[in-house]
N, C-alpha and C. Protein backbone atom coordinates (compact mmCIF):
# COMPACT_ATOMS: atom_id res chain seq x y z
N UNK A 1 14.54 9.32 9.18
CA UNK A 1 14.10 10.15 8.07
C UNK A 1 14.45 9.43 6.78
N UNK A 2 13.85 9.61 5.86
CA UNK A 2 13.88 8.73 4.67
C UNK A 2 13.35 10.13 3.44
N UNK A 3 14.07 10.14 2.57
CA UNK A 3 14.01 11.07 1.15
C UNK A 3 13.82 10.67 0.22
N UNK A 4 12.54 10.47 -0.52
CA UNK A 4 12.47 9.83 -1.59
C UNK A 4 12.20 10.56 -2.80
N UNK A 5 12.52 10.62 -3.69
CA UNK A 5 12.23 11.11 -5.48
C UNK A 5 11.05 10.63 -5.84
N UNK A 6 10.37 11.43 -6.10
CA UNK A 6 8.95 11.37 -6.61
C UNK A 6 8.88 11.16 -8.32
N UNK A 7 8.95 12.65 -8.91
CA UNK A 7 9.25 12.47 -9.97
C UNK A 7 9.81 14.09 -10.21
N UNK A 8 10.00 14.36 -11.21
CA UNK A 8 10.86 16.00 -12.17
C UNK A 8 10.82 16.92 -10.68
N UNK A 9 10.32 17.70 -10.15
CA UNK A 9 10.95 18.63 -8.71
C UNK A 9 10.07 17.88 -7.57
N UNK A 10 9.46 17.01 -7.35
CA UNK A 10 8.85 16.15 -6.21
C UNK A 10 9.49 15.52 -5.61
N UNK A 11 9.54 15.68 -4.41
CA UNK A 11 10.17 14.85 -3.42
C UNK A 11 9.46 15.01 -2.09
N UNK A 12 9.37 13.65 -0.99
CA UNK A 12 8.78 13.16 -0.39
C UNK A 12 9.94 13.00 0.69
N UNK A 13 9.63 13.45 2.22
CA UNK A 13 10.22 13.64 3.23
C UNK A 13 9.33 12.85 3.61
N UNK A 14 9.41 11.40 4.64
CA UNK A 14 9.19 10.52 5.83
C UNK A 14 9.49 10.91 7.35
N UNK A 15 9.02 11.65 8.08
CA UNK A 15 9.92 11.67 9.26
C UNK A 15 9.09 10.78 10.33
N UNK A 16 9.36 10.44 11.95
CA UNK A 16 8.61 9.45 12.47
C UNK A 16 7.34 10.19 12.72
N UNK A 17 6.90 11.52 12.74
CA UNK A 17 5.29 11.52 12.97
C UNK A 17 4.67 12.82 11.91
N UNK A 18 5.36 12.64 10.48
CA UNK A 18 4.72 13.36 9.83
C UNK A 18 5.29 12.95 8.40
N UNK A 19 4.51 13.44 7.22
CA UNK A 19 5.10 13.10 5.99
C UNK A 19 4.87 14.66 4.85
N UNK A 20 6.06 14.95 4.52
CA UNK A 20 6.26 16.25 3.80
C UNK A 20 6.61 15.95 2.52
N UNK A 21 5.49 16.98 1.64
CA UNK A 21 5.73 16.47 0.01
C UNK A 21 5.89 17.81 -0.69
N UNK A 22 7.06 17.83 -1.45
CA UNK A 22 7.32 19.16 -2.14
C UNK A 22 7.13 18.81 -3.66
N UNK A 23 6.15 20.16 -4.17
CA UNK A 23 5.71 20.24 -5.48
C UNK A 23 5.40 19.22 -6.29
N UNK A 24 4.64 18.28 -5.54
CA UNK A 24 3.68 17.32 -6.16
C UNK A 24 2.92 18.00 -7.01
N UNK A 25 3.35 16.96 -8.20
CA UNK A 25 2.21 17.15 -9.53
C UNK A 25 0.83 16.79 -9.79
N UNK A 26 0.97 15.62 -8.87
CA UNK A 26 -0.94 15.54 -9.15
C UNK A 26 -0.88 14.33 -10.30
N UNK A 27 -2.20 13.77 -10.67
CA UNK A 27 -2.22 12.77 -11.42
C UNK A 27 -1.39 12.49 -13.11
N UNK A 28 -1.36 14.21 -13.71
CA UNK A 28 -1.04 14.16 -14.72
C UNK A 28 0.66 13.89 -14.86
N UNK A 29 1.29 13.09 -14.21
CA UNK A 29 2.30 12.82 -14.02
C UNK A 29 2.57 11.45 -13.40
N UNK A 30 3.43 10.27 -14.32
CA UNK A 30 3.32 9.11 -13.79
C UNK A 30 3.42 8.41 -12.74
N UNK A 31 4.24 9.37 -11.89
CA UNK A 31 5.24 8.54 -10.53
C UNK A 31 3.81 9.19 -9.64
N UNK A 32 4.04 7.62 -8.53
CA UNK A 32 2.92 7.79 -7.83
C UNK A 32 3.59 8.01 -6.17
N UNK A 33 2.62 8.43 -5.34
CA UNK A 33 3.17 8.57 -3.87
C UNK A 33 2.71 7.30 -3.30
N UNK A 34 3.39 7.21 -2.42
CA UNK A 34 2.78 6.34 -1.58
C UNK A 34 1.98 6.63 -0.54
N UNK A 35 1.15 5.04 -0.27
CA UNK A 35 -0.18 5.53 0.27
C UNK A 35 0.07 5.26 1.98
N UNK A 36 -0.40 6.14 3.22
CA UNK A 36 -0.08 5.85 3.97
C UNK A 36 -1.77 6.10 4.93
N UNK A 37 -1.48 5.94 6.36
CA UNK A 37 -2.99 5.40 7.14
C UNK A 37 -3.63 6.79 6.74
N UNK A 38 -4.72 6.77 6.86
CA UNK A 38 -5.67 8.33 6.67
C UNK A 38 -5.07 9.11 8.06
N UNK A 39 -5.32 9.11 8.88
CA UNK A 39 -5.12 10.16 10.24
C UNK A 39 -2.92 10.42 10.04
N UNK A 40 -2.58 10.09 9.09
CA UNK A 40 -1.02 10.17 8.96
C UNK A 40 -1.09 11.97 8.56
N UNK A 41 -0.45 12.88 9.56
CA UNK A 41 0.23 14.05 9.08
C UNK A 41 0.91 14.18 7.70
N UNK A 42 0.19 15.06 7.45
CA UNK A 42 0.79 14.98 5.69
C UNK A 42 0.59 16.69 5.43
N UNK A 43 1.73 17.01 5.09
CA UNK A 43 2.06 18.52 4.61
C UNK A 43 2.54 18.53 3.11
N UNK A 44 1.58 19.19 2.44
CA UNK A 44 2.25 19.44 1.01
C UNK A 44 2.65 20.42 0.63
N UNK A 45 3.75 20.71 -0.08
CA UNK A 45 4.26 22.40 -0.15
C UNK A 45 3.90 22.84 -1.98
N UNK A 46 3.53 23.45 -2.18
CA UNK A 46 3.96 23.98 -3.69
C UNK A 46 4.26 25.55 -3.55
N UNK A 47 5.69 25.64 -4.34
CA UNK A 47 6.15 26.74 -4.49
C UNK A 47 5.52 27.91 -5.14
N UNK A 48 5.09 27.44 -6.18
CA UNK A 48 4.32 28.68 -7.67
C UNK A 48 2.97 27.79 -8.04
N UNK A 49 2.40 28.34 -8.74
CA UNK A 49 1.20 27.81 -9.74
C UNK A 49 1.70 27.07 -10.87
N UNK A 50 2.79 26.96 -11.57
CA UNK A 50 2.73 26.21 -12.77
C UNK A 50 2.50 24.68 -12.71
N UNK A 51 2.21 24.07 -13.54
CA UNK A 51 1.73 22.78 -13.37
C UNK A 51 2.82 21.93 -13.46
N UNK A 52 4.05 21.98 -12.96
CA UNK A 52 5.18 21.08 -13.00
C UNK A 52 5.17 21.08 -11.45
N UNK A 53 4.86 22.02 -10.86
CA UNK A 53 5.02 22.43 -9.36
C UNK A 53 3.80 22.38 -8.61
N UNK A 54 2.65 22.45 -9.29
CA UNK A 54 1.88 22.16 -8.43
C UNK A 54 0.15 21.92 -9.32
N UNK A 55 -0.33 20.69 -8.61
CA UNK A 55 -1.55 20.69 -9.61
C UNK A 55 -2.85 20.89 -8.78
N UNK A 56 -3.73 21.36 -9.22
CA UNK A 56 -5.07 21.01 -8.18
C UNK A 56 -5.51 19.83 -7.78
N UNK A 57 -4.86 18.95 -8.56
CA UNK A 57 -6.23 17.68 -8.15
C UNK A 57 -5.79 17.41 -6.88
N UNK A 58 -3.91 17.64 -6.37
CA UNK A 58 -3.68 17.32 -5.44
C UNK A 58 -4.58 17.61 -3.68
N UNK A 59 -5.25 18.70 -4.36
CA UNK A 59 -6.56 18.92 -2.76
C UNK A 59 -7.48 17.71 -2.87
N UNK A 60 -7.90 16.71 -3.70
CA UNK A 60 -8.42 15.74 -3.61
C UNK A 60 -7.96 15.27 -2.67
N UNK A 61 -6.53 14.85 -2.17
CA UNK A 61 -6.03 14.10 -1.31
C UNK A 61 -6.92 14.43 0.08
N UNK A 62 -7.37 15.37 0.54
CA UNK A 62 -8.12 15.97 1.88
C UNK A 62 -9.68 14.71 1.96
N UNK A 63 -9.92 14.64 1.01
CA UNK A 63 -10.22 13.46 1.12
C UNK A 63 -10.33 11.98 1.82
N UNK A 64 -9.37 11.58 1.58
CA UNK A 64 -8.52 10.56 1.89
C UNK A 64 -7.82 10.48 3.39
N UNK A 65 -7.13 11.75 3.71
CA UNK A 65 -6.34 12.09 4.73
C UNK A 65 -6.77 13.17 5.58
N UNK A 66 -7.05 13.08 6.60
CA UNK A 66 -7.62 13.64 7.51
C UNK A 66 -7.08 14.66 8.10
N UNK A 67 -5.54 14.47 8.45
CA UNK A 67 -4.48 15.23 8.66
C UNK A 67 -3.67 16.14 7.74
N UNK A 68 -4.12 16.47 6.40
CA UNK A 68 -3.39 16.74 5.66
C UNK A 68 -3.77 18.46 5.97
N UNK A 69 -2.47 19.01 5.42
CA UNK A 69 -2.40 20.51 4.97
C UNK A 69 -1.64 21.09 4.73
N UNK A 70 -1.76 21.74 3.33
CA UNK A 70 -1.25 22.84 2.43
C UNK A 70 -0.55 23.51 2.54
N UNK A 71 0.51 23.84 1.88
CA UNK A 71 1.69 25.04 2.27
C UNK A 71 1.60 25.45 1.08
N UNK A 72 1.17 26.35 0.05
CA UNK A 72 1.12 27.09 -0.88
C UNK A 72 1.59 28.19 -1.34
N UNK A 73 2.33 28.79 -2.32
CA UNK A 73 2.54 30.21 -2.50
C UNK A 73 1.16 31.22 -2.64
N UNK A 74 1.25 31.97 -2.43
CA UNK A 74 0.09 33.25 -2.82
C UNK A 74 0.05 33.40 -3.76
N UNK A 75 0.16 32.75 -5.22
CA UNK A 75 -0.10 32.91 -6.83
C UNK A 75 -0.81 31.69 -6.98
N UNK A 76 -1.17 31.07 -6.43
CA UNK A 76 -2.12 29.81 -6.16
C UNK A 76 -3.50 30.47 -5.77
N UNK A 77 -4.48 29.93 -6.66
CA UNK A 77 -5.64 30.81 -6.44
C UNK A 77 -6.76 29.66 -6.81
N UNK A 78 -7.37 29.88 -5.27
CA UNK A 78 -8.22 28.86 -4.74
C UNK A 78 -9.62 29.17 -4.10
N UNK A 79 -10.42 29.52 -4.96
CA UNK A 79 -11.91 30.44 -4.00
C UNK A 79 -12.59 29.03 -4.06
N UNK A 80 -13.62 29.26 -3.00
CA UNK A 80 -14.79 28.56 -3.22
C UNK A 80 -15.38 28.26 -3.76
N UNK A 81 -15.70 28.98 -4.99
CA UNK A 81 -16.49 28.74 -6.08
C UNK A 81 -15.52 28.26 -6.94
N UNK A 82 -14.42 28.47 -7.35
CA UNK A 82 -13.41 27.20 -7.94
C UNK A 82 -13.25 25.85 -7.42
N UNK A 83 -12.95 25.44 -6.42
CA UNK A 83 -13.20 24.43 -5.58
C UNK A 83 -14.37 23.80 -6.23
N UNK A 84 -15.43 24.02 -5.88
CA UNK A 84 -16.73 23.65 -6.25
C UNK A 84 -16.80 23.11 -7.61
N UNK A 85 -16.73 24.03 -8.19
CA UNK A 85 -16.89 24.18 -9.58
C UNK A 85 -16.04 22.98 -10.19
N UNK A 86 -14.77 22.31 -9.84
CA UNK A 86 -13.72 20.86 -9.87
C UNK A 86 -14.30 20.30 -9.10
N UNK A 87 -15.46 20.35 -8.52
CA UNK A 87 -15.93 18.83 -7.92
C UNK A 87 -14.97 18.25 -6.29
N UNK A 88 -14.42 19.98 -6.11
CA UNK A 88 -13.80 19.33 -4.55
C UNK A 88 -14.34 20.53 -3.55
N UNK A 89 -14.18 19.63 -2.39
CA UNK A 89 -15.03 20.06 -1.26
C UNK A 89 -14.28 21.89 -0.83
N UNK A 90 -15.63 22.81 -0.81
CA UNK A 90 -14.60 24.58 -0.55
C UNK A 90 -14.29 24.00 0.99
N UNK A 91 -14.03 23.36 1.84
CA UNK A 91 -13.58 23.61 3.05
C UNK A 91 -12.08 22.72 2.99
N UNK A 92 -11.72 22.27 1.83
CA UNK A 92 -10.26 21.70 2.13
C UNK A 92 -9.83 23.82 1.76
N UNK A 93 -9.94 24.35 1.57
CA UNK A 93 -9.36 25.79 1.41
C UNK A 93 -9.25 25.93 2.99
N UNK A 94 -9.63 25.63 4.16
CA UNK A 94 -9.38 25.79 5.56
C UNK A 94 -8.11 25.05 6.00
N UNK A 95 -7.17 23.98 5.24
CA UNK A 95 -6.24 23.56 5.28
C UNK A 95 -5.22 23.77 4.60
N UNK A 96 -5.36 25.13 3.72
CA UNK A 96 -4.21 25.60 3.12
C UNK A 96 -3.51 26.89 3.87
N UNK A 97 -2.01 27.22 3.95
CA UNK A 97 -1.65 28.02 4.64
C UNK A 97 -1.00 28.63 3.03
N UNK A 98 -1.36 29.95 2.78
CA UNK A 98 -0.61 30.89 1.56
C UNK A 98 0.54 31.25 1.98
N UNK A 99 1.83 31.43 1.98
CA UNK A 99 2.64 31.87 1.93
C UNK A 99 3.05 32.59 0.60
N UNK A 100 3.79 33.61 1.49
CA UNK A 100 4.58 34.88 0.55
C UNK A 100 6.47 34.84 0.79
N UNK A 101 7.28 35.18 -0.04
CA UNK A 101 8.57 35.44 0.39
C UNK A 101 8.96 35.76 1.36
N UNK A 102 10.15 35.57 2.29
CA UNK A 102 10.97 35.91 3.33
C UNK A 102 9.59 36.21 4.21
N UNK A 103 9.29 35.08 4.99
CA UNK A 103 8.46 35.44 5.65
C UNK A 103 8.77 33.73 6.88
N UNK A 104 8.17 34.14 8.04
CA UNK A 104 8.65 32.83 8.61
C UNK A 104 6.50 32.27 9.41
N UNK A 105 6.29 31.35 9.00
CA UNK A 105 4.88 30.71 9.12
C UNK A 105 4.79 29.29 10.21
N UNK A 106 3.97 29.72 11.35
CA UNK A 106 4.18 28.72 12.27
C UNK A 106 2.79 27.22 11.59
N UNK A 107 2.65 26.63 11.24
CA UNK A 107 1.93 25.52 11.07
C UNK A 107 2.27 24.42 11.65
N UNK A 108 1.17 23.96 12.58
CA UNK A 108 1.05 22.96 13.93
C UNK A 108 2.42 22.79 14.44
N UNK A 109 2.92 21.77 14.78
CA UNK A 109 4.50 22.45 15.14
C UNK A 109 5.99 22.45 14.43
N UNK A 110 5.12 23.42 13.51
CA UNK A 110 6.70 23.62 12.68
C UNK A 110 6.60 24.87 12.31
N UNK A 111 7.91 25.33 12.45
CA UNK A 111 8.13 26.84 11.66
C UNK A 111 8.65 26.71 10.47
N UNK A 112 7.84 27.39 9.43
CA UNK A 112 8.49 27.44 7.87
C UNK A 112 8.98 28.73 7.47
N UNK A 113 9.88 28.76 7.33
CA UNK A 113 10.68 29.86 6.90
C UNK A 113 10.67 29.61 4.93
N UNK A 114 9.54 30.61 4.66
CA UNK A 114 10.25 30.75 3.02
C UNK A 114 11.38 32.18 2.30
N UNK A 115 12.19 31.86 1.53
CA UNK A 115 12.68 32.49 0.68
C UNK A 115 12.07 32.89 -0.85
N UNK A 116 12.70 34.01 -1.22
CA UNK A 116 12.54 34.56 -2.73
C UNK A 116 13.37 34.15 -3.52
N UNK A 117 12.54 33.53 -4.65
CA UNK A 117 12.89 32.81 -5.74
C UNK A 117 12.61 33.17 -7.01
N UNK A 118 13.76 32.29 -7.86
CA UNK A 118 13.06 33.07 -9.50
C UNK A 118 12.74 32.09 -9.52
């Protein structure tokens, strides 16, 4: 396992068959991720909607990565016709999982347990 600092609350978990990224900012922020094979497991988490914690462009990445998917709070608001409307595909919304507080969420094989936060 390897932990790396992204940039201001981003950080990047390596493990041997998956890669976990918490509250990636997205382009408008200098520090970059690193790039790994397309079919590489890739889970991104954002806690809230504000743009320190989480940006849209980051669904671009579905793109790119084949394996990727979303761990989101439920104040993250993502229709189809938004999607669209930014020029990204409405079916990366089939790779996001919403999460709410104290709640425990099975995604492929991992259980995520979130907590309530200010």
């Amino acid at each position: 396992m390897q932990i790396i600092f992204i940039h201001h609350s981003c950080f990047l978990v390596e493990l041997d068959d998956k890669v976990l990224i918490y509250e990636e900012q997205g382009i408008h922020y200098t520090a970059k991720l690193p790039s790994y094979e397309p079919d590489t497991k890739i889970y991104i988490f954002a806690s809230h909607s504000h743009n320190d914690h989480y940006d849209m462009d980051i669904l671009r990445l579905a793109g790119k990565y084949s394996n990727i998917h979303y761990i989101f709070s439920k104040d993250i608001r993502i229709s189809p016709h938004f999607l669209s409307k930014h020029g990204i595909d409405p079916a990366v919304r089939d790779r996001v999982t919403f999460v709410s507080p104290d709640n425990t969420y099975h995604v492929d094989d991992m259980d995520i347990m979130t907590l309530r936060s200010t």
